[in-house]
Protein backbone atom coordinates (compact mmCIF):
# COMPACT_ATOMS: atom_id res chain seq x y z
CA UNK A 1 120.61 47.24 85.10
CA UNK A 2 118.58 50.39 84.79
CA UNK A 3 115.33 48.73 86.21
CA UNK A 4 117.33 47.52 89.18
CA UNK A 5 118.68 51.04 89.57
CA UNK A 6 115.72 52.95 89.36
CA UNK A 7 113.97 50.48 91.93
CA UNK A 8 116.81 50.94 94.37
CA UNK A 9 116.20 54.63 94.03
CA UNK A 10 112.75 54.30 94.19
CA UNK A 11 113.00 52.09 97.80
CA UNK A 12 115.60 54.88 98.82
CA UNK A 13 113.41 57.18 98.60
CA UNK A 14 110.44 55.12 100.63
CA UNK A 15 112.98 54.38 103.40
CA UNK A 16 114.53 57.68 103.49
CA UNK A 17 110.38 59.53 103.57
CA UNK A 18 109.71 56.67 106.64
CA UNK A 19 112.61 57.78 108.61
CA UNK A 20 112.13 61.29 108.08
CA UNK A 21 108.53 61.32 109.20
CA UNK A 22 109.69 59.31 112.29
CA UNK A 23 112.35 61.27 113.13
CA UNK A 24 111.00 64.53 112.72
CA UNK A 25 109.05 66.24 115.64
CA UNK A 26 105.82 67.78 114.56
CA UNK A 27 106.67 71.06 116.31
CA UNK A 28 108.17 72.12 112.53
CA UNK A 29 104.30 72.47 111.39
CA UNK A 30 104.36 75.57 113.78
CA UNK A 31 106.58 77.58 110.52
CA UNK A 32 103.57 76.31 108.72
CA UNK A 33 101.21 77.35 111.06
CA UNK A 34 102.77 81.10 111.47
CA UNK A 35 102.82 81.78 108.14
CA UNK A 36 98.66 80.59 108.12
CA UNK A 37 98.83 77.07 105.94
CA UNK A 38 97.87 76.06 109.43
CA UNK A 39 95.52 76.91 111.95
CA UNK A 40 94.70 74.77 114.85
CA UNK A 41 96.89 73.07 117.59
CA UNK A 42 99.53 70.71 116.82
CA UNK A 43 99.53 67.60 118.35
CA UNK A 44 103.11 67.34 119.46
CA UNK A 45 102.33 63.13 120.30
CA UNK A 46 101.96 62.32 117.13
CA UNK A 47 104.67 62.30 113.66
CA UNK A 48 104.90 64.82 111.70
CA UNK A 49 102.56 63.31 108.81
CA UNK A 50 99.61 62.12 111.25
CA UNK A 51 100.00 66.04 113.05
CA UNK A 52 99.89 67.65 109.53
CA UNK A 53 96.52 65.75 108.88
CA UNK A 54 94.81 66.23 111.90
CA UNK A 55 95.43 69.92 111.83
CA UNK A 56 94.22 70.33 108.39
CA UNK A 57 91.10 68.97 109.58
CA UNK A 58 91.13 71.61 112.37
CA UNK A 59 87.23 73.42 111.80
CA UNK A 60 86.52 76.66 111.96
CA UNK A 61 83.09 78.47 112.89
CA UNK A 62 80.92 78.81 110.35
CA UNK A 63 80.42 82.62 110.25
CA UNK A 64 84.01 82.73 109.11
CA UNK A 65 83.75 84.15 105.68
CA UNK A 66 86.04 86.64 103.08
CA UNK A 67 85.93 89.77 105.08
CA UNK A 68 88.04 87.53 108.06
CA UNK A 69 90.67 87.11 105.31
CA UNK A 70 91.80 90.93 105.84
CA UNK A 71 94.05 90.18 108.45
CA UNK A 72 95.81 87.72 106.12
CA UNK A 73 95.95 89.71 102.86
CA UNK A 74 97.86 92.20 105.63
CA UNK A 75 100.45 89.99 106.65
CA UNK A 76 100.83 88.99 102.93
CA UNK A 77 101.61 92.46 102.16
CA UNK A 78 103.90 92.69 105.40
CA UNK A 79 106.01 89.55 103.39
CA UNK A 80 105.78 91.08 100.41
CA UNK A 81 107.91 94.32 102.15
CA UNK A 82 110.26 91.89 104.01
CA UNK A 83 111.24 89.74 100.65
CA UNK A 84 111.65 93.03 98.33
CA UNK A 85 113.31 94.96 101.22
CA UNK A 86 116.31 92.53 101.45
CA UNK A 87 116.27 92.43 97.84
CA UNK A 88 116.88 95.93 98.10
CA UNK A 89 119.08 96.14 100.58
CA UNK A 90 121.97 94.03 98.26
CA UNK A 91 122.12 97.40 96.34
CA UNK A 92 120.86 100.57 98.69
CA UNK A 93 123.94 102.50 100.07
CA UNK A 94 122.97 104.23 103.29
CA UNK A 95 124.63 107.47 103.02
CA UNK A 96 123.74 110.76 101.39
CA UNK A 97 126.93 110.69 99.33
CA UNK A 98 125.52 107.23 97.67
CA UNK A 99 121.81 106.87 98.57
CA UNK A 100 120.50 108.48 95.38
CA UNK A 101 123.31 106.81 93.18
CA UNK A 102 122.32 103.66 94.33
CA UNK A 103 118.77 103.86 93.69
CA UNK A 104 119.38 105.13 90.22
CA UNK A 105 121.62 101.80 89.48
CA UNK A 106 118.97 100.50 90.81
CA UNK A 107 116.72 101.03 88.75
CA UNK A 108 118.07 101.50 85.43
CA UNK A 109 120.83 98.84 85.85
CA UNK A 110 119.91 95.73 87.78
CA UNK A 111 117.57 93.47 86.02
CA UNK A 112 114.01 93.53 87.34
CA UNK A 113 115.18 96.23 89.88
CA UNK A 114 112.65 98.37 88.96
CA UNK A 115 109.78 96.14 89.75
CA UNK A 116 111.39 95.01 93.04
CA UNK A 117 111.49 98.43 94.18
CA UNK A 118 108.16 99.43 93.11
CA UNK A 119 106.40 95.88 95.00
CA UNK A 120 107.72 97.80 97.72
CA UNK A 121 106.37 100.89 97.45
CA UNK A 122 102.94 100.03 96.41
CA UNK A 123 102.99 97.48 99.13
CA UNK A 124 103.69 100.20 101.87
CA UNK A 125 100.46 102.11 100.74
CA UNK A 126 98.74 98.55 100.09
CA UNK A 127 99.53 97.30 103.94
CA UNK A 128 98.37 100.63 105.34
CA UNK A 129 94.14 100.41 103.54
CA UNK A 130 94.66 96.83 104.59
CA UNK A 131 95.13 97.17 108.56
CA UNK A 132 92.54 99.78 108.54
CA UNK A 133 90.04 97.42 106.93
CA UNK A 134 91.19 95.02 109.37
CA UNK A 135 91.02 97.42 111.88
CA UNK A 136 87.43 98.31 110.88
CA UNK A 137 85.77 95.01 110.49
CA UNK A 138 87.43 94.20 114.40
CA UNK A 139 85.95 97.11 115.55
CA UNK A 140 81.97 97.37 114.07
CA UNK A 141 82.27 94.01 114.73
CA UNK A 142 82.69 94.02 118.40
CA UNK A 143 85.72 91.66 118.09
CA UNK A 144 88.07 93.82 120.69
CA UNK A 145 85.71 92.48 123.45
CA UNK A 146 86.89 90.90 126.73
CA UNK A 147 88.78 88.28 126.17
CA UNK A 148 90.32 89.89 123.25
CA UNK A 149 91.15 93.51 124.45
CA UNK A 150 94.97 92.45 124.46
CA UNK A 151 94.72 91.25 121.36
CA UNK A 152 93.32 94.95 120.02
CA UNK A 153 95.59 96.71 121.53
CA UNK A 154 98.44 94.86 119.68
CA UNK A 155 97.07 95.34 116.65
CA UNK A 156 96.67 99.05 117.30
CA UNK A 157 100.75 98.90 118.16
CA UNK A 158 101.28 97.35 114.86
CA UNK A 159 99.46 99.99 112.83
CA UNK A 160 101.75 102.28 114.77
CA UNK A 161 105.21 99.93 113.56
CA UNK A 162 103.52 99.81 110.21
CA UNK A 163 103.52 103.47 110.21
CA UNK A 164 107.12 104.01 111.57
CA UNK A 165 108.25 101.62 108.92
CA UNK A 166 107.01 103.91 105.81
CA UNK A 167 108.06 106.62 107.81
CA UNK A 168 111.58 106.15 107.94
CA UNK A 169 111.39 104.00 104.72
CA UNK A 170 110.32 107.50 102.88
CA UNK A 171 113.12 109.48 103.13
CA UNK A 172 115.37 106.60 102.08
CA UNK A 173 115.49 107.54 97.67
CA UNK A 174 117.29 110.99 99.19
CA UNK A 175 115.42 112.63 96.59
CA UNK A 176 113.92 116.20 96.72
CA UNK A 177 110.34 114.70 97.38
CA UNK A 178 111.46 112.86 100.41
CA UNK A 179 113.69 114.96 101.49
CA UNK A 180 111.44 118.06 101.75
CA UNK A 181 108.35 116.02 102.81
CA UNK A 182 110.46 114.54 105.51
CA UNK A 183 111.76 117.97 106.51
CA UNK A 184 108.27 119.79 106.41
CA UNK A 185 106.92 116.58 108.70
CA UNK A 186 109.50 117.11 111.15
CA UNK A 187 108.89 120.39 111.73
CA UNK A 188 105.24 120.08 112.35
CA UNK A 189 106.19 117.27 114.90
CA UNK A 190 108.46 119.73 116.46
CA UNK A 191 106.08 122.12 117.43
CA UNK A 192 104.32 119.84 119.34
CA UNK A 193 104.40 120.04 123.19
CA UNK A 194 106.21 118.82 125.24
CA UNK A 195 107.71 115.31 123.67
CA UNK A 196 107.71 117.42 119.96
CA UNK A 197 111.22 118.87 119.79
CA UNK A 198 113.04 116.24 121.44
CA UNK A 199 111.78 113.51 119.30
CA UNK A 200 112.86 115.05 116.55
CA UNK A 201 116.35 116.08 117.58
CA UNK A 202 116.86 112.28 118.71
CA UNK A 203 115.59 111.40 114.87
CA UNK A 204 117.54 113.86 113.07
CA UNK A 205 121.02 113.83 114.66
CA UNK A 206 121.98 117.03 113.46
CA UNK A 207 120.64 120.89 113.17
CA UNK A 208 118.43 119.87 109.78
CA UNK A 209 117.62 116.31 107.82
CA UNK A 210 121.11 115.30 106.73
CA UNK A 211 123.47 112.29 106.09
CA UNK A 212 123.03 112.06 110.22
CA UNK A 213 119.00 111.83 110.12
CA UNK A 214 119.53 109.62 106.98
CA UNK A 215 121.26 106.85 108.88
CA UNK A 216 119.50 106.70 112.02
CA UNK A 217 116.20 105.96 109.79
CA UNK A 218 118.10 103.38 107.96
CA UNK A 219 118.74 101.46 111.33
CA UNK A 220 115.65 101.83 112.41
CA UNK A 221 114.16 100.83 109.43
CA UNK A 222 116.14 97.73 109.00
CA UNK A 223 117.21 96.67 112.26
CA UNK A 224 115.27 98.20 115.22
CA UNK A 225 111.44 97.82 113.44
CA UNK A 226 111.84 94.33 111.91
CA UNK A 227 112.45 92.91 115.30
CA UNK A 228 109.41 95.02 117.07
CA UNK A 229 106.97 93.64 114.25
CA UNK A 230 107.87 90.27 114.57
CA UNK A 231 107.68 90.34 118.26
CA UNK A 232 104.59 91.03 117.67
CA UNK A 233 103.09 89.45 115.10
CA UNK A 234 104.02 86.29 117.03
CA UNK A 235 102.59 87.90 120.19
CA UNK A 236 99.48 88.74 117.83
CA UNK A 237 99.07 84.94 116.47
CA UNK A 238 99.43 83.29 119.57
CA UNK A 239 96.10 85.30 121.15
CA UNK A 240 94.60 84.54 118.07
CA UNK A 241 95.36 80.71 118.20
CA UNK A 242 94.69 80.89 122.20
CA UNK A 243 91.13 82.77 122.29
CA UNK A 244 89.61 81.78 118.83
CA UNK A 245 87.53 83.69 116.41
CA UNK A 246 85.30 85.91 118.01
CA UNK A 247 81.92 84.62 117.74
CA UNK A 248 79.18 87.10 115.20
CA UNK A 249 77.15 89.95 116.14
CA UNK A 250 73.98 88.48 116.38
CA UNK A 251 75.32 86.33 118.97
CA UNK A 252 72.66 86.73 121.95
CA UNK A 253 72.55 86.74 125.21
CA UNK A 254 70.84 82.87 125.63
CA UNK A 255 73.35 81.45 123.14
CA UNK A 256 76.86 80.53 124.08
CA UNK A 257 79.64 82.25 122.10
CA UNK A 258 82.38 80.32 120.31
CA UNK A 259 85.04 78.89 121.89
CA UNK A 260 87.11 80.71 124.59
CA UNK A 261 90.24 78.50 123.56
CA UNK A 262 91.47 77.53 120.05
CA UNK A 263 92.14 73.67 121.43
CA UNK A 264 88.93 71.55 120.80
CA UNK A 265 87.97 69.32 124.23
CA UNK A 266 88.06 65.60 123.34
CA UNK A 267 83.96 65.27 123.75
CA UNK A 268 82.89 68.04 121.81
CA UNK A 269 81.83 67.79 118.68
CA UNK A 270 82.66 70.93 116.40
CA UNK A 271 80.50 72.30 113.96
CA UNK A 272 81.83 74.31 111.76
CA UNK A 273 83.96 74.29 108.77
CA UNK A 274 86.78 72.80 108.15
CA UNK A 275 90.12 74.72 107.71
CA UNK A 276 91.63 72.39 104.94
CA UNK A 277 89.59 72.92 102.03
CA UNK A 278 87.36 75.68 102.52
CA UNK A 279 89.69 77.95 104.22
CA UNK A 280 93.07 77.43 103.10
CA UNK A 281 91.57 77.84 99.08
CA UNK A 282 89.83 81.22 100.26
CA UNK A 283 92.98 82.58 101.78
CA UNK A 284 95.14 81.18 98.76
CA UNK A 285 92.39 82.64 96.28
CA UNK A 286 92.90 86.20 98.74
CA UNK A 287 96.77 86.06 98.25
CA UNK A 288 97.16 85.24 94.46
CA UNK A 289 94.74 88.20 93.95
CA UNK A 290 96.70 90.31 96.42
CA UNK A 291 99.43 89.97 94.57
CA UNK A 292 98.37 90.51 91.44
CA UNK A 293 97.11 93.78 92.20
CA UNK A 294 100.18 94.41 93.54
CA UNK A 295 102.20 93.56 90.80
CA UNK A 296 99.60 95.26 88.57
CA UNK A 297 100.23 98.37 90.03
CA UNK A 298 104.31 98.77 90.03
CA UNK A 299 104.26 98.01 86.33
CA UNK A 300 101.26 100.21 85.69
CA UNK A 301 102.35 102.87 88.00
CA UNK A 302 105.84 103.09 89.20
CA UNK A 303 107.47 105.54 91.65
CA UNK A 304 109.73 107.70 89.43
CA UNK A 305 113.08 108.96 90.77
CA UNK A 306 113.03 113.04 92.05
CA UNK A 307 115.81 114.84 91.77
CA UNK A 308 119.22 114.10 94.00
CA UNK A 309 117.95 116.06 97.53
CA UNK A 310 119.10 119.47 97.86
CA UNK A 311 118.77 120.85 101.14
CA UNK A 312 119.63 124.39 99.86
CA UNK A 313 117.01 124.54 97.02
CA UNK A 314 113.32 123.97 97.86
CA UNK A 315 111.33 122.20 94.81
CA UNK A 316 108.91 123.56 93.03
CA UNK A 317 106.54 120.91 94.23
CA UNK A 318 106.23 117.20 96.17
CA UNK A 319 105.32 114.05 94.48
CA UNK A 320 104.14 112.15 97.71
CA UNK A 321 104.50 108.21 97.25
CA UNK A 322 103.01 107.21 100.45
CA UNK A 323 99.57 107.30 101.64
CA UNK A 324 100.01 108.85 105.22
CA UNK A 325 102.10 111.22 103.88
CA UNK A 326 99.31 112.35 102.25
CA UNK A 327 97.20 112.70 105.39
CA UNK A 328 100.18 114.51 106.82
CA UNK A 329 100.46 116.97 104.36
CA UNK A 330 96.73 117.48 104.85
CA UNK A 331 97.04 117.99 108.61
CA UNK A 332 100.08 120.29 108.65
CA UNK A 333 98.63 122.86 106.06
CA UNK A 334 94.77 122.37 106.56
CA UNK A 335 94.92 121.68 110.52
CA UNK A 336 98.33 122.58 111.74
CA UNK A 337 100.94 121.03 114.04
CA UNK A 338 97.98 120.32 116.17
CA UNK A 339 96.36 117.96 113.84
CA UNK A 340 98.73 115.53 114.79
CA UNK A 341 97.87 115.95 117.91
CA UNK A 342 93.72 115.00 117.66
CA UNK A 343 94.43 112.51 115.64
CA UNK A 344 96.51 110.71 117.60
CA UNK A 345 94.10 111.26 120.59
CA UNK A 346 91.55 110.07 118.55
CA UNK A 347 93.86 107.09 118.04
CA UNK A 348 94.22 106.49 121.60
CA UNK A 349 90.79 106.66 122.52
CA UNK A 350 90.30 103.95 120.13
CA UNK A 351 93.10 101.56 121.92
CA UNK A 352 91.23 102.43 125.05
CA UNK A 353 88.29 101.26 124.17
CA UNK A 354 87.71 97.43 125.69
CA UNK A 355 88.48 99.22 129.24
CA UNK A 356 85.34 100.94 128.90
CA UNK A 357 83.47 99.04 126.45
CA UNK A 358 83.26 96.08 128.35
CA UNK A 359 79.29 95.00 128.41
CA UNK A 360 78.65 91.91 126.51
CA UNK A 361 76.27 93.94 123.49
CA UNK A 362 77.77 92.95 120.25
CA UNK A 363 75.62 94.82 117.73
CA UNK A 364 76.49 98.38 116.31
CA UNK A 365 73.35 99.85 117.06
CA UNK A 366 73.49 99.45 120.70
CA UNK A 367 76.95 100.94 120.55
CA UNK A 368 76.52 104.31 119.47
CA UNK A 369 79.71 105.99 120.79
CA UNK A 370 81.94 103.00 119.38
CA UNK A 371 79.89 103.86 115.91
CA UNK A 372 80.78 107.57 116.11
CA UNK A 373 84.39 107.31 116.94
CA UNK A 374 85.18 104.85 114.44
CA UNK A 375 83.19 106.41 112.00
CA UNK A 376 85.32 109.69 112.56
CA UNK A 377 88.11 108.05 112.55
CA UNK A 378 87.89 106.13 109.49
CA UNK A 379 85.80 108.73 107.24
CA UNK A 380 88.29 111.27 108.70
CA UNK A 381 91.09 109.37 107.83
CA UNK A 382 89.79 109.23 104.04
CA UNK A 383 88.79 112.53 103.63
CA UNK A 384 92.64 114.07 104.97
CA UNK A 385 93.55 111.34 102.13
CA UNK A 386 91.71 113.07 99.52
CA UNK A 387 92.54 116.30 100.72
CA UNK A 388 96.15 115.57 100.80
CA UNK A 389 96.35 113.90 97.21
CA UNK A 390 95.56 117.70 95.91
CA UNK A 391 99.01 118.77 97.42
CA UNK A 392 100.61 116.34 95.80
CA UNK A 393 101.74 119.75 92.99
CA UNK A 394 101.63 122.28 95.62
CA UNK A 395 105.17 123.71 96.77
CA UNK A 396 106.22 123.55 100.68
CA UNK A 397 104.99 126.50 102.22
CA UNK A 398 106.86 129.75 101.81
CA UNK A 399 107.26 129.95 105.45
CA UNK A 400 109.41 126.20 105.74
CA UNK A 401 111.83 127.53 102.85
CA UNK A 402 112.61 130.42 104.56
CA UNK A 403 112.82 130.24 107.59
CA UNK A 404 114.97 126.48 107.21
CA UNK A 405 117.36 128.31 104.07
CA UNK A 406 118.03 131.53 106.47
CA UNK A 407 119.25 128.39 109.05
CA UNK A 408 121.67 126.61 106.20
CA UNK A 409 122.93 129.51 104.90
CA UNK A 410 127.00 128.86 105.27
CA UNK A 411 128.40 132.51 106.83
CA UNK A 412 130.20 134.09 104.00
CA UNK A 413 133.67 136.05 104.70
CA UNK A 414 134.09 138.66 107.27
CA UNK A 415 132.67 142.20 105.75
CA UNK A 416 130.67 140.41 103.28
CA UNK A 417 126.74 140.98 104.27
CA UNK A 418 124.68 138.43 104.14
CA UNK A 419 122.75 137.28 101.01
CA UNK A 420 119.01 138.62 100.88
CA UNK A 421 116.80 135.46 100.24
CA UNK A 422 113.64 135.97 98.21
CA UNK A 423 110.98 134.13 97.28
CA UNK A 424 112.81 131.23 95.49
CA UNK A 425 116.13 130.87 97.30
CA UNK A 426 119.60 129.78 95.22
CA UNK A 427 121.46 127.39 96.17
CA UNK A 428 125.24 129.99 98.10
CA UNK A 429 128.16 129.17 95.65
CA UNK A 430 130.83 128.24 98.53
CA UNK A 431 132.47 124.90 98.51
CA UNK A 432 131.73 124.50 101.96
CA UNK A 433 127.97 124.69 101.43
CA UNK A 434 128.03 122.38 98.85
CA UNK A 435 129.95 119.79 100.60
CA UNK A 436 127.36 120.20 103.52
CA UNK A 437 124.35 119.18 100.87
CA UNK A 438 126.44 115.96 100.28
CA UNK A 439 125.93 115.05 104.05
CA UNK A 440 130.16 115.65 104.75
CA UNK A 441 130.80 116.89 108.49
């Protein structure tokens, strides 16, 4: 009775894997395929099982090594935020009466909360050193060239969502350090010309950071971005599918470059590697180390908690979590509101590039201006890093408490002057005031 069962299970289970693989279209493998278990064409004519085989044994050109896997330990990183952030979002409480509460619970009182959290912090800093080595090797390597200039400028617009997303991520915790940094950043962006003031009145929603600025970079951060990235990312994998890997440096003149097209022709015979071992095991090898550093570094390292924000008392110093925000801090008290500025040109001159870089010369040396600005942008980069990690125990500047305390400071009863604020402002003793820190209208 048991051997008859288990047999009738057993033929269930053949019948039942039969019809599925010829009933199922092999358009699915294209999930596959997204997330990069798959990289050539899928042959649509064919079931699912016979598609799945033939793109594993998809080749790639042979120059394809570990430094091409820095696109993928990016979007690793960019999965690793996604999965921890909706964690996350089961507990966060998107107001300033409950942000920091929330955070605290949190922490201390869901199991494993702690680590969640901190994936997702040291994956924000993570995702940033990885585009820019991504960014790098594309650009020394002359992979922006025609017909991939679209492709480079997408990626450049990704950095730029990548950016927004820690951005308005960082002031989330409604602690003192994000609070403050956020206000300090703000006003250096609105002394900018022109676009500087209104942007920041759109982001803030209100006369200073409060419960108002706190929301809008909640939506952004978990409705408006997500969609922008994804768009994309999609956009992004479909030029890379479409034009192929861009051929190597030493490519000359007399020799033809790689394919213009990721689909093979039916009488050409490939020859380079193929994606299914050699590949797939790098880029699996890529993400189980990826993640172990990751992982290594919330347990080892974790982002403590500041102080519930204040935005009557300035703190005594700024713990910055983020890498940009340490090149910000670096720009606004080293260069100034117009730091922000050059950079960004210098950012822009960068995504312009292929319109003017368009000769077929694919090695370094016979691209000196490429060389310099990416060299200056890069090194430049590092250094404001440095530079900025040395703030990281330095107070705001003496000029942002003032002048934003003399602008908070509730009016106090008619034919009472007003309170003299010296160097280290307290926090006015009216109800009113105090209600106002809490984010209440």
């Amino acid at each position: 009775m048991l051997r008859r069962t288990v047999r009738a299970v057993g033929q269930w289970i053949v019948q039942f894997w039969a019809d599925l693989k010829a009933s199922t279209d092999a358009s699915l493998l294209g999930v596959a395929r997204f997330v990069g278990l798959l990289y050539g064409p899928i042959d649509r004519r064919l079931r699912i099982d016979e598609a799945l085989r033939k793109a594993l044994g998809y080749r790639l050109p042979s120059h394809v090594g570990w430094r091409h896997a820095l696109g993928g330990i990016t979007y690793l990183l960019f999965i690793i935020l996604v999965v921890t952030g909706v964690l996350l979002a089961f507990y966060y409480r998107p107001s300033a009466q409950e942000a920091h509460p929330s955070i605290q619970h949190l922490v201390s009182q869901v199991s494993f909360g702690w680590l969640i959290r901190d994936l997702h912090v040291w994956a924000a800093s993570l995702i940033v050193l990885a585009l820019l080595a991504h960014m790098a090797r594309v650009l020394f390597d002359a992979a922006y060239k025609p017909p991939r200039e679209t492709n480079w400028l997408i990626g450049l617009l990704l950095l730029v969502v990548v950016l927004a997303f820690g951005a308005t991520g960082y002031l989330l915790p409604w602690d003192q350090w994000a609070y403050w940094t956020v206000t300090e950043v703000l006003g250096a962006v609105a002394a900018l010309p022109v676009l500087g003031a209104a942007a920041v009145e759109v982001l803030t929603g209100d006369e200073f950071v409060s419960g108002a600025t706190l929301s809008r970079f909640f939506a952004l951060h978990v409705i408006v971005l997500p969609w922008i990235a994804f768009a994309l990312l999609g956009y992004h994998f479909t030029l890379i599918r479409r034009r192929g890997i861009a051929p190597p440096k030493e490519t000359g003149a007399t020799r033809a470059p790689w394919r213009l097209s990721a689909a093979w022709p039916e009488d050409e015979t490939p020859d380079g590697v193929p994606f299914f071992p050699n590949h797939l095991l790098r880029s699996l090898i890529v993400a189980v180390m990826v993640l172990a550093v990751t992982v290594t570094l919330a347990v080892l390292y974790p982002r403590p908690v500041g102080e519930l924000a204040d935005p009557y008392q300035v703190p005594d110093e700024l713990v910055s979590t983020w890498v940009p925000v340490d090149v910000s801090l670096a720009l606004i008290r080293y260069v100034g509101p117009w730091g922000f500025t050059l950079f960004t040109l210098l950012g822009v001159s960068l995504a312009l590039l292929p319109l003017f870089d368009r000769r077929p010369e694919r090695r370094l040396r016979q691209r000196p201006v490429v060389a310099a600005l990416g060299l200056t942008f890069f090194l430049g980069f590092a250094a404001l890093w440095l530079a900025g990690r040395q703030l990281r125990s330095v107070p705001p500047s003496a000029t942002l408490g003032q002048d934003v305390l003399e602008e908070r400071v509730v009016p106090p009863a008619p034919g009472v002057p007003l309170p003299e604020l010296g160097p280290t402002p307290q926090r006015p003793a009216p109800a009113d005031s105090a209600a106002r820190a809490r984010g209440s209208p």
